[in-house]
C-alpha atoms as a PDB file:
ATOM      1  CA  UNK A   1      -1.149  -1.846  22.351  1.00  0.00           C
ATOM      2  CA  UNK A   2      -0.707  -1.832  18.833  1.00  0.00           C
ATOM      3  CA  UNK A   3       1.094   1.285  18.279  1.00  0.00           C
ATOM      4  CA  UNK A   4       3.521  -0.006  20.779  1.00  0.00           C
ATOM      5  CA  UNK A   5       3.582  -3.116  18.582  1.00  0.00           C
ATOM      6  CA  UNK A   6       4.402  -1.409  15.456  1.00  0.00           C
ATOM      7  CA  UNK A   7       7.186   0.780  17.205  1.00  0.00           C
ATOM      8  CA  UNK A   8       8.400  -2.339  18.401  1.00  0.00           C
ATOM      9  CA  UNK A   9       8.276  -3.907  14.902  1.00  0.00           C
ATOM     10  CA  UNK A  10       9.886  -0.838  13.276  1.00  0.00           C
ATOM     11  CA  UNK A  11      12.865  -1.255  15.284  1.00  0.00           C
ATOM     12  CA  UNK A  12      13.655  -4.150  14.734  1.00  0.00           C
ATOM     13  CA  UNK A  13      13.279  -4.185  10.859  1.00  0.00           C
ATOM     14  CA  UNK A  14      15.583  -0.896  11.496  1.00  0.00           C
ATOM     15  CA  UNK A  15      18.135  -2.502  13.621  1.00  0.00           C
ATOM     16  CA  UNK A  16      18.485  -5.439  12.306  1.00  0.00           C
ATOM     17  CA  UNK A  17      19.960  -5.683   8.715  1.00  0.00           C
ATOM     18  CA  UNK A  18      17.916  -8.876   7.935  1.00  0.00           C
ATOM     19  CA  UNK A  19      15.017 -10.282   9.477  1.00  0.00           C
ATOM     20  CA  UNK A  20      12.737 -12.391   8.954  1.00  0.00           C
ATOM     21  CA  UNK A  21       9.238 -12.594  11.061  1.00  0.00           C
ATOM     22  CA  UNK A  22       8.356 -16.900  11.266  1.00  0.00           C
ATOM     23  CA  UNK A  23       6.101 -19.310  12.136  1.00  0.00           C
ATOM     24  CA  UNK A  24       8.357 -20.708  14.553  1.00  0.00           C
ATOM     25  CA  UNK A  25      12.790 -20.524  14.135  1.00  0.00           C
ATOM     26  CA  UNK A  26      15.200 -21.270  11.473  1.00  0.00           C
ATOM     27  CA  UNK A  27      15.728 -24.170  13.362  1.00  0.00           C
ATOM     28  CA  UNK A  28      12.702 -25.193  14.261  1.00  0.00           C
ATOM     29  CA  UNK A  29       9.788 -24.058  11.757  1.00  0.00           C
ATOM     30  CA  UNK A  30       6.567 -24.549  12.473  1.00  0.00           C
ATOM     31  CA  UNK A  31       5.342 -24.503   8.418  1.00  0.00           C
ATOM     32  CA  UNK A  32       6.972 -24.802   5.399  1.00  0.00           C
ATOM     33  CA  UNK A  33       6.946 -21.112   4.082  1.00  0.00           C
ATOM     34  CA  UNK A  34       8.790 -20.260   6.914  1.00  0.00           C
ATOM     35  CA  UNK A  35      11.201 -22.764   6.702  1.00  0.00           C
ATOM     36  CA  UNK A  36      11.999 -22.444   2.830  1.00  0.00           C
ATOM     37  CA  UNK A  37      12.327 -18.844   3.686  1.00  0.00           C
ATOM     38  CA  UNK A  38      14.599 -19.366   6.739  1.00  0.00           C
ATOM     39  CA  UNK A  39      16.770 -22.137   4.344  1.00  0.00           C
ATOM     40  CA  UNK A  40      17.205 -19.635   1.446  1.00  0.00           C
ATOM     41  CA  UNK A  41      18.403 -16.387   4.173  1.00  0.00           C
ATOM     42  CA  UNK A  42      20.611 -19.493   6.035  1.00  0.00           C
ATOM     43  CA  UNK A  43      22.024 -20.681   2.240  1.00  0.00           C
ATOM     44  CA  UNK A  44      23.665 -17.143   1.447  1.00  0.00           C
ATOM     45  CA  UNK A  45      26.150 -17.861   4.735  1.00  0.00           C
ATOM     46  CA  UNK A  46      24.568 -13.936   5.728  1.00  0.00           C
ATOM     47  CA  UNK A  47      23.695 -13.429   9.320  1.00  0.00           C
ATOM     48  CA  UNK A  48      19.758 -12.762   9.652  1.00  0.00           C
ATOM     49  CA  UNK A  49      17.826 -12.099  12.752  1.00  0.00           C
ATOM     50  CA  UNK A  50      14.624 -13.856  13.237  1.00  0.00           C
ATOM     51  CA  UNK A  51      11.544 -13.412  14.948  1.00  0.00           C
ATOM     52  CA  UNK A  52       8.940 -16.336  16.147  1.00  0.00           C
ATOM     53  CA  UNK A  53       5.677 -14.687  15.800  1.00  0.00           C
ATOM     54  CA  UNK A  54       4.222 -17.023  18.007  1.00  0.00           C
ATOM     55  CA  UNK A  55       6.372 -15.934  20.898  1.00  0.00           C
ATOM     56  CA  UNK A  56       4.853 -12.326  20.984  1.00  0.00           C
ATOM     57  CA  UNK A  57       0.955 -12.621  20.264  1.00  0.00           C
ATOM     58  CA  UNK A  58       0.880  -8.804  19.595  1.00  0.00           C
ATOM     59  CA  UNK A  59       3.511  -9.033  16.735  1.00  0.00           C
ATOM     60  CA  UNK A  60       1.368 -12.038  15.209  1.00  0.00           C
ATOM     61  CA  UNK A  61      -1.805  -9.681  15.446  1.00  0.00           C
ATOM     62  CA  UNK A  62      -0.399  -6.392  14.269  1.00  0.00           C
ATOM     63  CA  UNK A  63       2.634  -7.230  11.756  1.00  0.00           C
ATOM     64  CA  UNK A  64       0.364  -7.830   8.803  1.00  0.00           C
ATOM     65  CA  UNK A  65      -0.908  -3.649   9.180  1.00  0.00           C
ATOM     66  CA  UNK A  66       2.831  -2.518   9.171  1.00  0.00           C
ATOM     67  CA  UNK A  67       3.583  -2.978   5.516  1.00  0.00           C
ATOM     68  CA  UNK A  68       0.210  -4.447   4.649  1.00  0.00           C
ATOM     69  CA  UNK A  69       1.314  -7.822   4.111  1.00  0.00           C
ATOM     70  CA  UNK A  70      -0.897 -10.346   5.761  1.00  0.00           C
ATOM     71  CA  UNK A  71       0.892 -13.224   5.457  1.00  0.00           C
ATOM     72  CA  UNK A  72       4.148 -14.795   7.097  1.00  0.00           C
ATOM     73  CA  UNK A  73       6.339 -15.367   6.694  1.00  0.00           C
ATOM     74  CA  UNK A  74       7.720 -11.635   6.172  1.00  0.00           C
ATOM     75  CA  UNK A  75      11.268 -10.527   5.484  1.00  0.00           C
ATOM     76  CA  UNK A  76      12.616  -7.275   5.923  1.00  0.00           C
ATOM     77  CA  UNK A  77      16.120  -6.052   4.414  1.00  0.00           C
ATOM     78  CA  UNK A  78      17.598  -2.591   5.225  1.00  0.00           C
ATOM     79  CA  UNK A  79      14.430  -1.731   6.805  1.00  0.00           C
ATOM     80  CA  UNK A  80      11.965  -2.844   3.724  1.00  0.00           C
ATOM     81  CA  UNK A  81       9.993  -5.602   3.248  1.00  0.00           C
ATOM     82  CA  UNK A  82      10.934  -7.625   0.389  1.00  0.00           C
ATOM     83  CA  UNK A  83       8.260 -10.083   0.526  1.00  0.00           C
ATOM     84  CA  UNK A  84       7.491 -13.784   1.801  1.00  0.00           C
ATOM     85  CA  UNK A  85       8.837 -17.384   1.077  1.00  0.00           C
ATOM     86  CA  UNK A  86       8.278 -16.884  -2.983  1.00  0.00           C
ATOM     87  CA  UNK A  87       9.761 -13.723  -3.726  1.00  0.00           C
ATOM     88  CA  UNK A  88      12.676 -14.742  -1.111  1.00  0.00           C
ATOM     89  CA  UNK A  89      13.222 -18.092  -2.853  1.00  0.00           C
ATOM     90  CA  UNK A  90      13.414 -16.343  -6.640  1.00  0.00           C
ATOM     91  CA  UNK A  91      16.102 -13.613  -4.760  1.00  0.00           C
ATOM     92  CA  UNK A  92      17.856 -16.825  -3.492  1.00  0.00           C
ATOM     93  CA  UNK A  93      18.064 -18.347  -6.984  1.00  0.00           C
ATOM     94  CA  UNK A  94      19.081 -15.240  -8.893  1.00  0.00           C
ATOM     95  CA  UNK A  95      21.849 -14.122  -6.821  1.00  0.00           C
ATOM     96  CA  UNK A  96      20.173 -11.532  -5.909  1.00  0.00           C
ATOM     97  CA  UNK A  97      19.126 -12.140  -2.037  1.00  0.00           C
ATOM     98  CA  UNK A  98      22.664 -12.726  -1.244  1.00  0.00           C
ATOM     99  CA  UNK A  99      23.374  -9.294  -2.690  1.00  0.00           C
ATOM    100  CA  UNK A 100      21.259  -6.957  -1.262  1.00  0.00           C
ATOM    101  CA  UNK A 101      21.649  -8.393   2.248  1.00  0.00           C
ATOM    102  CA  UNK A 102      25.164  -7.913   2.105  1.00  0.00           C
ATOM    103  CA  UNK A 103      24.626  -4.505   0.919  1.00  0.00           C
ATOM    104  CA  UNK A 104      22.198  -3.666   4.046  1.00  0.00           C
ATOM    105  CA  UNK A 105      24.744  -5.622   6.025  1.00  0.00           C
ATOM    106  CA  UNK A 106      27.822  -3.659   5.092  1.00  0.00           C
ATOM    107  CA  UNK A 107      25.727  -0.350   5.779  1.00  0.00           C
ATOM    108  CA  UNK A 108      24.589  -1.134   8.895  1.00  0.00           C
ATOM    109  CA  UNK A 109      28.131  -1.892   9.960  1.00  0.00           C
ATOM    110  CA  UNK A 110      29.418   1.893   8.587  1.00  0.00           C
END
């Protein structure tokens, strides 16, 4: 089951330009990392794709071994993970979120 997991995990992070694994949705979060996360993706006017990790209780159990990151929430641009709710809000504030989704964005659409 878990190396189904991952392989389920790595496509999405590889299909999707930006996503973000949460405790709960953008509109509904279910704790406030998730949801400051969630608000600074939403802010840059970017599409994202997100992904309740309570919804999929293999996802919730095997994410943290993908990247090595136990902690959510996780977000994942052009494939990498960039980090959690701090790193994600300092992107936000420097400009620099906005810019490197719209980069993965604009190459996923080529």
């Amino acid at each position: 089951m878990k190396e189904q997991t991952l392989e389920l995990i790595r496509q999405q992070v590889t299909e999707n330009p930006v996503v973000i694994y949460m405790k709960g949705t953008p509109q509904f979060p279910m704790c406030g990392f998730s949801s400051r996360a969630a608000q600074a993706l939403a802010a840059t006017g970017l599409p994202f794709a997100a992904v309740n990790i309570f919804d999929d209780e293999n996802i919730y159990n095997f994410l943290p071994f993908y990247q090595d990151w136990p902690t959510f929430p996780q977000i994942y641009i052009a494939g990498e993970l960039i980090g959690g709710c701090d790193i994600t809000l300092e992107m936000y504030e420097s400009g620099e979120l906005k810019d490197l989704m719209q980069k993965a964005i604009d190459e996923a659409a080529k």
